[in-house]
N, C-alpha and C. Protein backbone atom coordinates (compact mmCIF):
# COMPACT_ATOMS: atom_id res chain seq x y z
N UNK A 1 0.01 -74.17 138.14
CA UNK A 1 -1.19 -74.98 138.17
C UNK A 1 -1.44 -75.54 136.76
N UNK A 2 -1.53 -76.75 136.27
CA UNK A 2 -2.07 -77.74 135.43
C UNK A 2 -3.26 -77.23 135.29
N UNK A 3 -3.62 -77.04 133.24
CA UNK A 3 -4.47 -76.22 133.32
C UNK A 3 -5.78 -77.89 133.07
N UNK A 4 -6.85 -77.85 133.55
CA UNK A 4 -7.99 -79.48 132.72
C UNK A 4 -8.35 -78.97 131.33
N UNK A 5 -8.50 -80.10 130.46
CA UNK A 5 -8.66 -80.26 129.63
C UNK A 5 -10.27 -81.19 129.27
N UNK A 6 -11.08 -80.43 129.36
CA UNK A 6 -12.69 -81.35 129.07
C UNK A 6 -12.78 -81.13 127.59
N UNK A 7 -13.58 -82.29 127.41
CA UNK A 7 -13.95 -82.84 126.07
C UNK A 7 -15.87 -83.04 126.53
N UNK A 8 -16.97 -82.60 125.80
CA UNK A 8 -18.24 -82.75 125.64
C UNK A 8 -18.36 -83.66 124.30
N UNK A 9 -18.67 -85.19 124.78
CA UNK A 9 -19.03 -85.26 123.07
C UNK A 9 -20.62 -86.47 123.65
N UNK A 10 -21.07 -86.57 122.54
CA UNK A 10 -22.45 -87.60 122.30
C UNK A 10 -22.86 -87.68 121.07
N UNK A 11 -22.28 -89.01 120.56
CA UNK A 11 -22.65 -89.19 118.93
C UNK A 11 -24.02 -88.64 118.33
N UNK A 12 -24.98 -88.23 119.21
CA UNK A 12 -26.26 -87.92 118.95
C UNK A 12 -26.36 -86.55 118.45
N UNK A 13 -25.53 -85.84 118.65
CA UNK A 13 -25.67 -84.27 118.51
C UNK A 13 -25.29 -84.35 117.02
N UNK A 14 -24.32 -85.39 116.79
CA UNK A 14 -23.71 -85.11 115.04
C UNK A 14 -25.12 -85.66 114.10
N UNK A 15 -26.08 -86.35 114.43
CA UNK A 15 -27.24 -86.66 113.78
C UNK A 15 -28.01 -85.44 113.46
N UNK A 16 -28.02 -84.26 114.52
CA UNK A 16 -28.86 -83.38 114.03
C UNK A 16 -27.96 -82.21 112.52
N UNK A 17 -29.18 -82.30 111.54
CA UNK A 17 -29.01 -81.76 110.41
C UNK A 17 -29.38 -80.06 110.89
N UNK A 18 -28.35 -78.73 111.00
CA UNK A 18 -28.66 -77.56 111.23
C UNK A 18 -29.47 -76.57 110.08
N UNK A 19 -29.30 -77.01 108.64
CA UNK A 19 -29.45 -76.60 107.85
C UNK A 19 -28.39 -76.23 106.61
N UNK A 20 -28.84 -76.03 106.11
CA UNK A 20 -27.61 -75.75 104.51
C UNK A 20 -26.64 -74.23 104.87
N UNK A 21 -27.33 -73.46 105.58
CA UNK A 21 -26.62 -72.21 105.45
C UNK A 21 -26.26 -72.09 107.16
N UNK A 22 -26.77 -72.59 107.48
CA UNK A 22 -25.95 -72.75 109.15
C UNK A 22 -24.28 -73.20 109.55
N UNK A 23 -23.18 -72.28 109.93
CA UNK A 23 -22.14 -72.73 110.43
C UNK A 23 -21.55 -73.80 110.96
N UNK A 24 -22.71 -74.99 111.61
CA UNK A 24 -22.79 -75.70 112.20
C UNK A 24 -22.71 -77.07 111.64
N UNK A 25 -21.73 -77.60 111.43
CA UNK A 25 -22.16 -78.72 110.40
C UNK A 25 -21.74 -80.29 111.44
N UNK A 26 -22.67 -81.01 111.57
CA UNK A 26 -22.69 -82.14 112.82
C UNK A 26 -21.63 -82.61 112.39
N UNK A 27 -20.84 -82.84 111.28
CA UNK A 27 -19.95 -84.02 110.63
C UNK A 27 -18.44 -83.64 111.49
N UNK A 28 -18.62 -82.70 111.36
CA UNK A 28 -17.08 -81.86 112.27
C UNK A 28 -17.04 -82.56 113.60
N UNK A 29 -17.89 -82.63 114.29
CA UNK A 29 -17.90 -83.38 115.67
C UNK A 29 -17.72 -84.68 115.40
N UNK A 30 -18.19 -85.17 114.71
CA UNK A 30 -17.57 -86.80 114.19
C UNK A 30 -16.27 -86.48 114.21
N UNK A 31 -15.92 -85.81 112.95
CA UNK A 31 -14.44 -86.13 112.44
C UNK A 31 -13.68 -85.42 113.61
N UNK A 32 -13.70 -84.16 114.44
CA UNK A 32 -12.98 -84.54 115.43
C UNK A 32 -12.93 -85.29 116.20
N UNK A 33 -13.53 -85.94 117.35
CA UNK A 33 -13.89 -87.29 118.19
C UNK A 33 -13.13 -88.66 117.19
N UNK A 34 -13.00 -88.31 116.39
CA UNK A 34 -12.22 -89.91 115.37
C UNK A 34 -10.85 -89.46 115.21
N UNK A 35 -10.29 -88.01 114.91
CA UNK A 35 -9.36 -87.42 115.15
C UNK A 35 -8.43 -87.90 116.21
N UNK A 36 -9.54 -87.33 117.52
CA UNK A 36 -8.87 -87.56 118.61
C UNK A 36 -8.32 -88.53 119.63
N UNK A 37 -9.68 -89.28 118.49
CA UNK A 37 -9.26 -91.17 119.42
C UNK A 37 -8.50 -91.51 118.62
N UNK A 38 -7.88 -90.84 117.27
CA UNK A 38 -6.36 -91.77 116.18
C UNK A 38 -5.27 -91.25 116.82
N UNK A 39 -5.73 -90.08 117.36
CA UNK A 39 -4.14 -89.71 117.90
C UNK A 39 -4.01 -89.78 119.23
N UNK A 40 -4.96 -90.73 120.20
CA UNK A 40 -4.56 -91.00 121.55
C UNK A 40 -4.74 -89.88 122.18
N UNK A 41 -5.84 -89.10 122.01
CA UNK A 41 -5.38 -87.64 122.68
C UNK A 41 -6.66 -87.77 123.35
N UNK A 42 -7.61 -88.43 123.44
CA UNK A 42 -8.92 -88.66 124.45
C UNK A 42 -8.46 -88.95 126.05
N UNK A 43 -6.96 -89.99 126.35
CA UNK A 43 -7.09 -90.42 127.99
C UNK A 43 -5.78 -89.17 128.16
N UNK A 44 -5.39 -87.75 127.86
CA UNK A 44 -5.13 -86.89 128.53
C UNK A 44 -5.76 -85.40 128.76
N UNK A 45 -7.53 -86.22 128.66
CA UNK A 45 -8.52 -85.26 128.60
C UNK A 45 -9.62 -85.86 129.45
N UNK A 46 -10.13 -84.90 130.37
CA UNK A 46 -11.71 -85.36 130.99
C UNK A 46 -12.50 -85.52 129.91
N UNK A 47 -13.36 -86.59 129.31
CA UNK A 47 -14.24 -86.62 128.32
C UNK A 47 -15.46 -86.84 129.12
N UNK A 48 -16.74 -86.14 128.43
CA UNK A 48 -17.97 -85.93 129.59
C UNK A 48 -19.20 -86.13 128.52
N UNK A 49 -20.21 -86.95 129.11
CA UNK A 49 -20.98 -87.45 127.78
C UNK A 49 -21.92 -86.46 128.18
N UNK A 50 -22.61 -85.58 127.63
CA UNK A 50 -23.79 -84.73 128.18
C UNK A 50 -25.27 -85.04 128.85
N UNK A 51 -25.29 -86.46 127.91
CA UNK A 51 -26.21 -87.34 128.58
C UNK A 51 -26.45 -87.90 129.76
N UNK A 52 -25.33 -88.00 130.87
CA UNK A 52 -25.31 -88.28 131.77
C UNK A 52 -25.79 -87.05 133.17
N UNK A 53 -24.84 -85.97 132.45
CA UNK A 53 -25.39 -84.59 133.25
C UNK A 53 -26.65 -84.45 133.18
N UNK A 54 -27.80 -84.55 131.75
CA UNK A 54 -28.94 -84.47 131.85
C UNK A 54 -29.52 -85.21 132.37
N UNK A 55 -29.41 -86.37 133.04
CA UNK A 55 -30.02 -87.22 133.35
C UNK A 55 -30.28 -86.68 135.49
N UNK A 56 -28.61 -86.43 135.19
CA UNK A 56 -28.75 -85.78 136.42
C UNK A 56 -29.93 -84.91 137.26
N UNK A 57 -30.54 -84.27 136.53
CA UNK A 57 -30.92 -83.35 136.32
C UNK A 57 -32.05 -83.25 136.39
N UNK A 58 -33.12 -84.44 135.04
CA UNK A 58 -34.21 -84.65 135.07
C UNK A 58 -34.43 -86.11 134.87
N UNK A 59 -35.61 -86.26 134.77
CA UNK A 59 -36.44 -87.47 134.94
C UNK A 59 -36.06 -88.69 133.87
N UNK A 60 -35.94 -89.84 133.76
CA UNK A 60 -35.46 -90.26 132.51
C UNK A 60 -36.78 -90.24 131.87
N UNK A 61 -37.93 -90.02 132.50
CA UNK A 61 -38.96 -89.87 131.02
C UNK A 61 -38.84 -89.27 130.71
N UNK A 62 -38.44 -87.93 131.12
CA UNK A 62 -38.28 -86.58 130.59
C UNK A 62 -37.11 -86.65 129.12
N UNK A 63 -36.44 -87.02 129.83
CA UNK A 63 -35.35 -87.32 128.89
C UNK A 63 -35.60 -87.97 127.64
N UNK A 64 -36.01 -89.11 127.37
CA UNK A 64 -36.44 -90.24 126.77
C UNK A 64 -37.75 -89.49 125.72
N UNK A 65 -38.38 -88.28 126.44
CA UNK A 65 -39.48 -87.39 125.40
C UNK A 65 -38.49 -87.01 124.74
N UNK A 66 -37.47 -85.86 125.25
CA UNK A 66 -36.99 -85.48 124.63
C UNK A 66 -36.05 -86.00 123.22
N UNK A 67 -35.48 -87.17 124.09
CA UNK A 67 -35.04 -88.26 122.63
C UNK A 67 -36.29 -87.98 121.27
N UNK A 68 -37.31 -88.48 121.39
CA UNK A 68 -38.50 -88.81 120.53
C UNK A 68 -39.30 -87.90 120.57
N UNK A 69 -39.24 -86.80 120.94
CA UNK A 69 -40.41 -86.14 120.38
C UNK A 69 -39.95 -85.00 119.29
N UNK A 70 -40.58 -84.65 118.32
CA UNK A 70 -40.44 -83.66 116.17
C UNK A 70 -41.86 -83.18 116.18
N UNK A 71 -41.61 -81.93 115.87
CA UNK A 71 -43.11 -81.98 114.98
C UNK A 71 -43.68 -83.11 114.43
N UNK A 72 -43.15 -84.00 114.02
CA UNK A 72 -44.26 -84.88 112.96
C UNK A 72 -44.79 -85.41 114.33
N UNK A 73 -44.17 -85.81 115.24
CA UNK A 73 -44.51 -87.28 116.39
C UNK A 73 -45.31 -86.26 117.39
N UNK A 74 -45.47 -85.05 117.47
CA UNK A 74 -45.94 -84.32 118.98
C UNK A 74 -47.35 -84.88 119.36
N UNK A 75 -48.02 -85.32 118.20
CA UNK A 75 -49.41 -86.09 118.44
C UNK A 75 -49.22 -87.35 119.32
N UNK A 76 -48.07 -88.12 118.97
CA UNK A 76 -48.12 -89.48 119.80
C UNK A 76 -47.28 -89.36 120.98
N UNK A 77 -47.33 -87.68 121.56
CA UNK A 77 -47.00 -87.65 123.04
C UNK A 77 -47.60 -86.84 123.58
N UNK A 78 -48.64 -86.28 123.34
CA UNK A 78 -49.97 -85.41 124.10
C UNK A 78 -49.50 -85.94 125.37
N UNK A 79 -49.73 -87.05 125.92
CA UNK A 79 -49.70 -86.74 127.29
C UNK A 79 -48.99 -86.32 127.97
N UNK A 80 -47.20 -86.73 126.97
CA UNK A 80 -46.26 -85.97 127.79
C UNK A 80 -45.95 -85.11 127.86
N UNK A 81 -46.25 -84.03 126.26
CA UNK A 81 -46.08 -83.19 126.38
C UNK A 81 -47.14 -81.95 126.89
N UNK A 82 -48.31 -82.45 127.73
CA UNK A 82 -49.32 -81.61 128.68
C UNK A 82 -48.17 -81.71 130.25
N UNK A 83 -47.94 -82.86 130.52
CA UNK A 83 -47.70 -83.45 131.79
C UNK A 83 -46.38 -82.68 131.87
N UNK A 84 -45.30 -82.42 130.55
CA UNK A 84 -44.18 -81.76 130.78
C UNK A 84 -44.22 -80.25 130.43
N UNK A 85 -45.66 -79.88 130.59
CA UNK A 85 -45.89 -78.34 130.12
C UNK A 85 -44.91 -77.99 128.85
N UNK A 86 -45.16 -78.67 127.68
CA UNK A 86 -44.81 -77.92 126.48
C UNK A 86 -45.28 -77.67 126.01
N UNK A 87 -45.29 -76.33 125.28
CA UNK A 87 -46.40 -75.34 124.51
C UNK A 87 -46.08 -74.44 123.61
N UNK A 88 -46.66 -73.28 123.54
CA UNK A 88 -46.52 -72.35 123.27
C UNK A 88 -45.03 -72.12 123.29
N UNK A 89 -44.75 -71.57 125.15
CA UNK A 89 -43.77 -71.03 125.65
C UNK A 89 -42.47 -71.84 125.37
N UNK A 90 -42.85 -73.33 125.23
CA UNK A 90 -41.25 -73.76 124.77
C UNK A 90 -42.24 -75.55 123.64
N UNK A 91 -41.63 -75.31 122.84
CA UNK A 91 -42.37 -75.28 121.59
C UNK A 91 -41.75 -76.75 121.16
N UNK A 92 -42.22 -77.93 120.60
CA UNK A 92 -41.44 -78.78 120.36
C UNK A 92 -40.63 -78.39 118.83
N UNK A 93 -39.30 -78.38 118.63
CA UNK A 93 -38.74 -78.52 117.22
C UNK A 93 -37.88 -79.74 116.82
N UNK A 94 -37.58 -79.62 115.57
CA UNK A 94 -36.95 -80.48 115.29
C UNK A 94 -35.46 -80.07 115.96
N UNK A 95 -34.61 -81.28 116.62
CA UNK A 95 -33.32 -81.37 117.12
C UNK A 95 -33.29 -80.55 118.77
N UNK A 96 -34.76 -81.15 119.20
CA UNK A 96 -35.02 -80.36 120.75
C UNK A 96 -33.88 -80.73 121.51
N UNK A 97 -33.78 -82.45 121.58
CA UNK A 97 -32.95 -82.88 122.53
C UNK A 97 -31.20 -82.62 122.29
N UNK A 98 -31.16 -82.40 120.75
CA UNK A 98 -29.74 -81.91 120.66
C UNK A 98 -29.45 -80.83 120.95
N UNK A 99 -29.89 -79.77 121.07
CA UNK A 99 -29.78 -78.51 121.59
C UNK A 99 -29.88 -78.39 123.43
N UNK A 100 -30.82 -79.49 123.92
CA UNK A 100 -30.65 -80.16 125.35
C UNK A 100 -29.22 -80.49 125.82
N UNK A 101 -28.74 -81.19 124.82
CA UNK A 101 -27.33 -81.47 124.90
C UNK A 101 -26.23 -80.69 125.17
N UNK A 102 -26.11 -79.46 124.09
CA UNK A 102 -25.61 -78.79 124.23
C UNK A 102 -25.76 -77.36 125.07
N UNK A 103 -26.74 -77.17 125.86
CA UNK A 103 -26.79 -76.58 126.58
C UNK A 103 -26.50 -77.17 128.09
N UNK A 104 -26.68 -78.51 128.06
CA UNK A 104 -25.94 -79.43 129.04
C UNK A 104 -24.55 -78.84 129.31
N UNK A 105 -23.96 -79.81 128.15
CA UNK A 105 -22.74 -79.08 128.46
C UNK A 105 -21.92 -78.03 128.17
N UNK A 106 -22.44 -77.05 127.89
CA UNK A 106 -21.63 -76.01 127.92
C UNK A 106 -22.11 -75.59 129.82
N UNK A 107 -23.28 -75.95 129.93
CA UNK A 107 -22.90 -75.57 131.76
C UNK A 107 -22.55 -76.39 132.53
N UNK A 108 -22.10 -77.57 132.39
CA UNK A 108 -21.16 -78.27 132.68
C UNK A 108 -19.79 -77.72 132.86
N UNK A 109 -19.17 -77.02 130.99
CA UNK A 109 -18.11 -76.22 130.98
C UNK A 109 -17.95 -75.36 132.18
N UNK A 110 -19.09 -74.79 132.30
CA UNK A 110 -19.05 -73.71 132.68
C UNK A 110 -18.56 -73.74 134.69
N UNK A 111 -19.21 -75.12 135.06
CA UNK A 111 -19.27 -75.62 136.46
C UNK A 111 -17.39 -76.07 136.47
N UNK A 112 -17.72 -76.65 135.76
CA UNK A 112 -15.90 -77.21 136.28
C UNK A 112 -14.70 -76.46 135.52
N UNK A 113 -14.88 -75.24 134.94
CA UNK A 113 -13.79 -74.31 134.84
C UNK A 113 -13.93 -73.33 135.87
């Protein structure tokens, strides 16, 4: 059996800054994804944008908060964020929707392996 080969990428996730001492450095996901499209190695791989699964999923306003809403901005979405019960219990931070992302697809991964 032919084993699949998925690829998760969305230029948006490499925007979020993790911090100075965090493992995580967004630039790596660039430079692989540029890697992989120099060496032709993207069309013998499923490539899966995460954005699309989320969308699946939820609402595109929902989505579209999540794009735009930081601590600094949570004031100029009171309504959505009453209407989408965020609070306390799940808290707006900075790089909400990139972490959306990646919890996208890793259960994505997780569905089609």
């Amino acid at each position: 059996m032919k084993r699949k080969i998925s690829y998760f990428y969305d230029p948006e996730i490499s925007n979020y800054y993790y911090g100075h001492n965090h493992a995580m450095k967004p630039q790596r996901i660039t430079m692989t994804y540029a890697l992989l499209s120099e060496y032709s190695l993207l069309h013998h791989m499923q490539v899966f944008n995460p954005t699309e699964y989320l969308c699946k999923f939820h609402e595109e306003d929902y989505v579209k908060f999540l794009r735009s809403v930081a601590p600094e901005t949570k004031h100029d979405h009171l309504t959505w964020i009453k209407g989408f019960n965020v609070g306390k219990d799940c808290p707006v931070f900075n790089g909400l929707y990139c972490c959306q992302l990646r919890t996208t697809a890793f259960f994505k991964y997780v569905f089609v392996t």
